[in-house]
PDB file of N, CA and C in Angstrom:
ATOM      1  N   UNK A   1     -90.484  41.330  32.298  1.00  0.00           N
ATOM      2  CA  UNK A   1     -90.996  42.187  31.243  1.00  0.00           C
ATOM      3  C   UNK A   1     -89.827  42.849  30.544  1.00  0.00           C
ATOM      4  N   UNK A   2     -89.991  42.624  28.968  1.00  0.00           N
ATOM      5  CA  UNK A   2     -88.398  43.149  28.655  1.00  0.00           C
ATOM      6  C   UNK A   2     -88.926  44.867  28.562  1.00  0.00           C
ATOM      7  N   UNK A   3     -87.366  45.397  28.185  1.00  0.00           N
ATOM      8  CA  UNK A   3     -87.471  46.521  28.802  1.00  0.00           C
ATOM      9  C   UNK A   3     -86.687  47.299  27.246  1.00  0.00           C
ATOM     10  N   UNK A   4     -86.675  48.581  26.721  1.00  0.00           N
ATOM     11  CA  UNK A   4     -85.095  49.084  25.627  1.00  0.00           C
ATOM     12  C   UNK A   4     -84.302  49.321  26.191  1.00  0.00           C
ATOM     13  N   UNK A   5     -83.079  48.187  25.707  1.00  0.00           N
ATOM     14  CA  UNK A   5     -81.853  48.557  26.194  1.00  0.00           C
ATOM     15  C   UNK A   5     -81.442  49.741  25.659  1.00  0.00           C
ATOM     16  N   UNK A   6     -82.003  50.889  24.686  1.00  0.00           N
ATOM     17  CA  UNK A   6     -81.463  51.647  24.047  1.00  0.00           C
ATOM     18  C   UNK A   6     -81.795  52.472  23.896  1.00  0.00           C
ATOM     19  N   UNK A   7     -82.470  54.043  24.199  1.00  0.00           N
ATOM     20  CA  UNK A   7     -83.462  55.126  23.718  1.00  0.00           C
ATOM     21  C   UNK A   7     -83.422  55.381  22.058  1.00  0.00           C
ATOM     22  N   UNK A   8     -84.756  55.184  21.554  1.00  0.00           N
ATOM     23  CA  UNK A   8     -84.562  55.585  20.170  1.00  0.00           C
ATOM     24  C   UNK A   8     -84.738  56.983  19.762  1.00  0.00           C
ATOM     25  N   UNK A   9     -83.680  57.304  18.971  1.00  0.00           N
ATOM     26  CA  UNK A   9     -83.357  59.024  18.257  1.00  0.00           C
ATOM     27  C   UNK A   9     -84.418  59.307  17.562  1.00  0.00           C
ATOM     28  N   UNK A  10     -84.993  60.697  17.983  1.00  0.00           N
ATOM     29  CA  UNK A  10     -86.130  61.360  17.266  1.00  0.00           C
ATOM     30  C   UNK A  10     -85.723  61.162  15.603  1.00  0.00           C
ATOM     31  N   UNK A  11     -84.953  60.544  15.218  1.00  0.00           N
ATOM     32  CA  UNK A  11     -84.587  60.470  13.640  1.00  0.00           C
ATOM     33  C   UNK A  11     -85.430  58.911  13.126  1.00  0.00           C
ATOM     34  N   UNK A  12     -84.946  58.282  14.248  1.00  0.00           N
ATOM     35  CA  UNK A  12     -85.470  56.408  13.965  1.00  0.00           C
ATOM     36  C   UNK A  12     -87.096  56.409  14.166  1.00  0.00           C
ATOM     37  N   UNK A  13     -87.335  57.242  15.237  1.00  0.00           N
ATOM     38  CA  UNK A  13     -88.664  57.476  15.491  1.00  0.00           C
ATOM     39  C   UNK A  13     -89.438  57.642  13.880  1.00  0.00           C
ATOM     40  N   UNK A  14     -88.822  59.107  13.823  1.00  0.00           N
ATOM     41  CA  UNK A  14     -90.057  59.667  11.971  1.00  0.00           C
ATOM     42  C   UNK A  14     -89.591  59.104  11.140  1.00  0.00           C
ATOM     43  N   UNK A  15     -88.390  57.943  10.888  1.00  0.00           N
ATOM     44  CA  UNK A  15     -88.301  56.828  10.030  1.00  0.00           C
ATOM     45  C   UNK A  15     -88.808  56.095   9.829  1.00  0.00           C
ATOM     46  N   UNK A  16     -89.747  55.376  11.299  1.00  0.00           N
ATOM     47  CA  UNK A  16     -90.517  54.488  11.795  1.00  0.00           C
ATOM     48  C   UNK A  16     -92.473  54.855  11.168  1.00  0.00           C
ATOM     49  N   UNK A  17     -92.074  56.311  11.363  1.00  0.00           N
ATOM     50  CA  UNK A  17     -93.352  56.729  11.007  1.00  0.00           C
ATOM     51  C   UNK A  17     -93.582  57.408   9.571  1.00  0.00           C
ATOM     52  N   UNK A  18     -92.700  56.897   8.514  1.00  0.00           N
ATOM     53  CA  UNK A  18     -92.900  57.602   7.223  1.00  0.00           C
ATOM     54  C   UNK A  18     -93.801  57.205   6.199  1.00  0.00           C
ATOM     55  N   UNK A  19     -94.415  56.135   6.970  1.00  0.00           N
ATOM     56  CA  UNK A  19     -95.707  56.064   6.098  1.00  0.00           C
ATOM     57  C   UNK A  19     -97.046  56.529   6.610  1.00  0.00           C
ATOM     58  N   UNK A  20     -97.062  57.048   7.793  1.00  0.00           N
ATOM     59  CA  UNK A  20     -98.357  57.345   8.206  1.00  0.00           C
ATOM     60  C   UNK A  20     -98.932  58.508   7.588  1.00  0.00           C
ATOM     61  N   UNK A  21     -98.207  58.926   6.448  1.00  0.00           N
ATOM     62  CA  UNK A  21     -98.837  60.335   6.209  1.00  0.00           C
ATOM     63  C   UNK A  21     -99.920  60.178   5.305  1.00  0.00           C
ATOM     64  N   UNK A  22    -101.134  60.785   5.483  1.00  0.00           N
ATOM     65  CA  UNK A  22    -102.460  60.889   5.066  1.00  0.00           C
ATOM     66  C   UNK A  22    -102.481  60.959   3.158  1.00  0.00           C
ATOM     67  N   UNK A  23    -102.667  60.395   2.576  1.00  0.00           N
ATOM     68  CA  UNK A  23    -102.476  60.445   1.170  1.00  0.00           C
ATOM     69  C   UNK A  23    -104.108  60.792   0.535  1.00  0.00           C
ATOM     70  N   UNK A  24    -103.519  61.617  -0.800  1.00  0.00           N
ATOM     71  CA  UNK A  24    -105.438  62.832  -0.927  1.00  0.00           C
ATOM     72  C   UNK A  24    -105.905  61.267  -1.900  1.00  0.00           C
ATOM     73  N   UNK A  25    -107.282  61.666  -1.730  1.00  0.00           N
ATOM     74  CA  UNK A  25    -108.397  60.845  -2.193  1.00  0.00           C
ATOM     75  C   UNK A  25    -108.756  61.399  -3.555  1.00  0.00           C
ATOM     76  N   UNK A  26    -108.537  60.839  -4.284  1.00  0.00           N
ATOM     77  CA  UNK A  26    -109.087  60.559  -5.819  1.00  0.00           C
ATOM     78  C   UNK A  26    -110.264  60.380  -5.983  1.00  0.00           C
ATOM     79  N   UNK A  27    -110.493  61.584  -6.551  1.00  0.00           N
ATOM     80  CA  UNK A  27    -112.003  61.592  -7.263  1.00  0.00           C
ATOM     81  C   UNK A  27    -112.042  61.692  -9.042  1.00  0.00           C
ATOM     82  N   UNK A  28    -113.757  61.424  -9.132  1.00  0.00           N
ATOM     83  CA  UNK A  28    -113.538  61.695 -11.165  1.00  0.00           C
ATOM     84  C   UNK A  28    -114.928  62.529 -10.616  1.00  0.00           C
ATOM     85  N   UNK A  29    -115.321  63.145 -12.098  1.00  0.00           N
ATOM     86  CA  UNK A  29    -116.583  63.281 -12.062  1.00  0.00           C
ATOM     87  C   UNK A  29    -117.465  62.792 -12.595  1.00  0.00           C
ATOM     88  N   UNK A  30    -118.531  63.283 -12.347  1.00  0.00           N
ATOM     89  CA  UNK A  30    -119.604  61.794 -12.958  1.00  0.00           C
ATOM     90  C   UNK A  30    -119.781  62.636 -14.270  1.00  0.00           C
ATOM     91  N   UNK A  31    -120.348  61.492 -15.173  1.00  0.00           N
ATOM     92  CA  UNK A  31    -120.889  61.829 -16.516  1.00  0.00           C
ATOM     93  C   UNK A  31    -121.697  62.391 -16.732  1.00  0.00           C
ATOM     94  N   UNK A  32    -122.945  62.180 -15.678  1.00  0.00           N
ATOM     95  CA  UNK A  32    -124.243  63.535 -16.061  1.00  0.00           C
ATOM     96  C   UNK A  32    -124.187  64.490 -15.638  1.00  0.00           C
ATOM     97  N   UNK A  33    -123.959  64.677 -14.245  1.00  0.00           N
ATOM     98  CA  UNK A  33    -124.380  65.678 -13.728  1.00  0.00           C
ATOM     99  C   UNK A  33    -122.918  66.338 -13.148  1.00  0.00           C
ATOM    100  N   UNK A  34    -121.781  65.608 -13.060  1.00  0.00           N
ATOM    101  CA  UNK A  34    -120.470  66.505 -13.253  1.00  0.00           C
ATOM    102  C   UNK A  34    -120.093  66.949 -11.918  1.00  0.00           C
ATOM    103  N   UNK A  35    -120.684  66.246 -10.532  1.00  0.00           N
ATOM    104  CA  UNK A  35    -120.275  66.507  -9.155  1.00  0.00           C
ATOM    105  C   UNK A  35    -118.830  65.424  -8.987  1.00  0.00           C
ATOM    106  N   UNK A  36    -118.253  65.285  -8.089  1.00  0.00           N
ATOM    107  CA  UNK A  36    -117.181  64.669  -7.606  1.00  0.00           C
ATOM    108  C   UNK A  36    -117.581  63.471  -6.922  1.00  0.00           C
ATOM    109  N   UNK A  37    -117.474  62.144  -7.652  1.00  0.00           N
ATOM    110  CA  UNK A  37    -117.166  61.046  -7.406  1.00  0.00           C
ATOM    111  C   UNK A  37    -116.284  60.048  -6.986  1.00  0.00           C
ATOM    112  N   UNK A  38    -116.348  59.489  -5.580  1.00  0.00           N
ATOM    113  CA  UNK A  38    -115.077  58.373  -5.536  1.00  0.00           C
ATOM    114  C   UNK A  38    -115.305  57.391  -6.748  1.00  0.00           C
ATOM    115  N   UNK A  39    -113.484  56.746  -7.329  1.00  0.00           N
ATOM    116  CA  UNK A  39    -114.021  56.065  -8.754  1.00  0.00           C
ATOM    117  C   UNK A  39    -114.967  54.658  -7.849  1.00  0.00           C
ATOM    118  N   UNK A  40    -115.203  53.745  -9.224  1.00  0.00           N
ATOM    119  CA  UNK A  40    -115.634  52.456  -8.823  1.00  0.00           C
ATOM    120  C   UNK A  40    -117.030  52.667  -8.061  1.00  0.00           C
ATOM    121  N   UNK A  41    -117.878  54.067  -7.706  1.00  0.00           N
ATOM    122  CA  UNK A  41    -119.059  54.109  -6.917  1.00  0.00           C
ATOM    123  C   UNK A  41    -119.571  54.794  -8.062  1.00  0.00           C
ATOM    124  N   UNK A  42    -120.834  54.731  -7.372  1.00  0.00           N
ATOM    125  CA  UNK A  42    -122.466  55.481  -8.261  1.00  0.00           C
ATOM    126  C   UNK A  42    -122.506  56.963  -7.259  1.00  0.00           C
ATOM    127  N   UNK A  43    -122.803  57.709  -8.610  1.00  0.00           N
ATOM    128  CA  UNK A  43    -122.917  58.722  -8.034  1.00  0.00           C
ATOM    129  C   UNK A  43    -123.982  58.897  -7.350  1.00  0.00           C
ATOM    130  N   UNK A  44    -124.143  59.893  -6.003  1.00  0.00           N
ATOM    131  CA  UNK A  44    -124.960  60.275  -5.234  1.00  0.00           C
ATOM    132  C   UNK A  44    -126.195  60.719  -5.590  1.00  0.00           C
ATOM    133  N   UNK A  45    -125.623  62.137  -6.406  1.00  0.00           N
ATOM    134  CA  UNK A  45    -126.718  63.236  -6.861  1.00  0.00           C
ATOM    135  C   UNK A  45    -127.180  62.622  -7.877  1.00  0.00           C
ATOM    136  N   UNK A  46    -126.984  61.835  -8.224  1.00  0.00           N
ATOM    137  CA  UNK A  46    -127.981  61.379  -9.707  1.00  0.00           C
ATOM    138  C   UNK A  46    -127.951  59.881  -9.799  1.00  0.00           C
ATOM    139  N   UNK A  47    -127.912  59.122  -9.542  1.00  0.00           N
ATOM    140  CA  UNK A  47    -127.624  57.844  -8.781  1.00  0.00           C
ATOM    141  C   UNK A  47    -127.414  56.853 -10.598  1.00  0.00           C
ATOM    142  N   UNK A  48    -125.964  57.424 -11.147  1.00  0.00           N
ATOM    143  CA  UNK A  48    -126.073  56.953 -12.630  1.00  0.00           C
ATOM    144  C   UNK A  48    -124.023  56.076 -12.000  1.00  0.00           C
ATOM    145  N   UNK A  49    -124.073  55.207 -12.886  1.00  0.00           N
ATOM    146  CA  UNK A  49    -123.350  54.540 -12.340  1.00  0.00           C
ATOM    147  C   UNK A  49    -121.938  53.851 -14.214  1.00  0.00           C
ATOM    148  N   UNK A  50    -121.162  54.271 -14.589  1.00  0.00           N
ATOM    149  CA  UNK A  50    -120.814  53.868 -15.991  1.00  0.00           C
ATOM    150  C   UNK A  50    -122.311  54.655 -16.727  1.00  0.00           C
ATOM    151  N   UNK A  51    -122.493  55.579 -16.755  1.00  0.00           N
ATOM    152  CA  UNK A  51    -123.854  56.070 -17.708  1.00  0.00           C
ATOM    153  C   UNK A  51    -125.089  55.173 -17.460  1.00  0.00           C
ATOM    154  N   UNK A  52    -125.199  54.184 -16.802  1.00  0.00           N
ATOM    155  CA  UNK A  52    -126.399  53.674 -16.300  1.00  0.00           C
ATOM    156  C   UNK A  52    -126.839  53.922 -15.555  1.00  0.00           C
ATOM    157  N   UNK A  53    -128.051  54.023 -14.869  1.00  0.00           N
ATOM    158  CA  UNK A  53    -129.102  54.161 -13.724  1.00  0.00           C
ATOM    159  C   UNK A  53    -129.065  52.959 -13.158  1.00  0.00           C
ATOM    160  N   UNK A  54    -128.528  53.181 -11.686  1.00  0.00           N
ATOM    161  CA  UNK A  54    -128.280  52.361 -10.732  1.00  0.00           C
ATOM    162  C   UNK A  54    -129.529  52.104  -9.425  1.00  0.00           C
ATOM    163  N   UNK A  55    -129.178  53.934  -8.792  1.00  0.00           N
ATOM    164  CA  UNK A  55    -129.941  54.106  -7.949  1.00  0.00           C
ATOM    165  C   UNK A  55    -130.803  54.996  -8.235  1.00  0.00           C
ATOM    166  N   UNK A  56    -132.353  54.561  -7.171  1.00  0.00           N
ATOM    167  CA  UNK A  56    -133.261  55.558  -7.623  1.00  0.00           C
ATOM    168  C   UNK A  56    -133.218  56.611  -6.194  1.00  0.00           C
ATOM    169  N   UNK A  57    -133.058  57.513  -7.069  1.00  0.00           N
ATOM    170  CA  UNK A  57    -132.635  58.852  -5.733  1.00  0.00           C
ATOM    171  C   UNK A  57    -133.912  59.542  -4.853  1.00  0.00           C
ATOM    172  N   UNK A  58    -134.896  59.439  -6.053  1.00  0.00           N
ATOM    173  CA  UNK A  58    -136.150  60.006  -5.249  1.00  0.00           C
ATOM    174  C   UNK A  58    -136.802  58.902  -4.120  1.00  0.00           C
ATOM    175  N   UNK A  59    -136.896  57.894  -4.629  1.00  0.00           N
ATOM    176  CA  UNK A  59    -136.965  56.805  -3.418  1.00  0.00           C
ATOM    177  C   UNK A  59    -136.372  56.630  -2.368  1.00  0.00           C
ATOM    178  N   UNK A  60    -134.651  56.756  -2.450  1.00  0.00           N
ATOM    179  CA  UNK A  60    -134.460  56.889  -1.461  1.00  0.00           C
ATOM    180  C   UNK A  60    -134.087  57.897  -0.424  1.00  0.00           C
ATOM    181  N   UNK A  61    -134.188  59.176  -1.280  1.00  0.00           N
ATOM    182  CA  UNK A  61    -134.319  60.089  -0.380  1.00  0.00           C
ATOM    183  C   UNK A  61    -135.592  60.596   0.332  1.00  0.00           C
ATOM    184  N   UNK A  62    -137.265  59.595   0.276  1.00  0.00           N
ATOM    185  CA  UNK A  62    -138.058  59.651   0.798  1.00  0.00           C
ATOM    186  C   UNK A  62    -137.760  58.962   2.020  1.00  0.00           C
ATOM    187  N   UNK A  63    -137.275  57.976   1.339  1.00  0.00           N
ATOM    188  CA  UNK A  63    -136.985  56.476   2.753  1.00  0.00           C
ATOM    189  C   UNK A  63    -136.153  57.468   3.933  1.00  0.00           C
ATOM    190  N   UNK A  64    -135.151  57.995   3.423  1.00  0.00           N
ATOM    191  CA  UNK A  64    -134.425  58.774   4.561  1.00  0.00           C
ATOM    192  C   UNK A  64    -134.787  60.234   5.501  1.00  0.00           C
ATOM    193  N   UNK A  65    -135.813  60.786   4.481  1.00  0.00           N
ATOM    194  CA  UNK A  65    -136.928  61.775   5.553  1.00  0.00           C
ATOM    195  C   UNK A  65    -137.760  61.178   6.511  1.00  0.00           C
ATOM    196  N   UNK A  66    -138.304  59.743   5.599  1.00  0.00           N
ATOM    197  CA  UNK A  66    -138.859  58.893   6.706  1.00  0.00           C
ATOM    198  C   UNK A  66    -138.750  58.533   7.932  1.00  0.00           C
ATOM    199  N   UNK A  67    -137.120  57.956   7.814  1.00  0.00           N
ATOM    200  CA  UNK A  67    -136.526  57.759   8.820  1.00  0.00           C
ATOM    201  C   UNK A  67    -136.830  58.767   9.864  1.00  0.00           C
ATOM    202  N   UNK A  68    -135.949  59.953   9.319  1.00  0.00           N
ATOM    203  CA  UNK A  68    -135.560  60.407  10.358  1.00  0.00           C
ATOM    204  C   UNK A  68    -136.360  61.318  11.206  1.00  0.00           C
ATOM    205  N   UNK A  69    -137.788  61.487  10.530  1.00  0.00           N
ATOM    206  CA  UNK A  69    -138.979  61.964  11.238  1.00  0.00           C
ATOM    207  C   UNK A  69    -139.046  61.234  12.420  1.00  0.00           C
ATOM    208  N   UNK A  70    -139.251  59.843  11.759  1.00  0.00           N
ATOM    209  CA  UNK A  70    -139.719  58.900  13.154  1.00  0.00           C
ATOM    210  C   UNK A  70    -139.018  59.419  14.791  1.00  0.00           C
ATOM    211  N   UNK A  71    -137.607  59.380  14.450  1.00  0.00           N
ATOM    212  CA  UNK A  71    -136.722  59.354  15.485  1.00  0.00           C
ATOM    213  C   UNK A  71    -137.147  60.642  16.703  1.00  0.00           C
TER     214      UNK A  71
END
């Protein structure tokens, strides 16, 4: 089993690790209703997507009370 011939310096170490740092998430807001959107998705609260109607929100926020009654 090989083994380090060499201890690596707490310097090579956070060299090693200079990309792990957490980078912030980009949001826009949506066009109607003006909450915070990841780009490229439909918004949540109003389920409008490029100014179109994508999703229907009242539907599926029945489906998901549904659910979770059952449980």
């Amino acid at each position: 089993m090989g083994l380090p011939s060499k201890k690596r310096t707490p310097r090579s170490r956070d060299d090693r690790r200079s990309h792990h740092a957490l980078k912030p998430i980009s949001t826009k807001k949506c066009e109607k209703c003006g909450t915070d959107v990841l780009p490229h998705v439909a918004c949540a609260s109003c389920g409008t997507y490029k100014g179109r109607k994508t999703i229907n929100v009242e539907k599926r926020l029945t489906r998901r009370t549904k659910k979770i009654t059952h449980k």
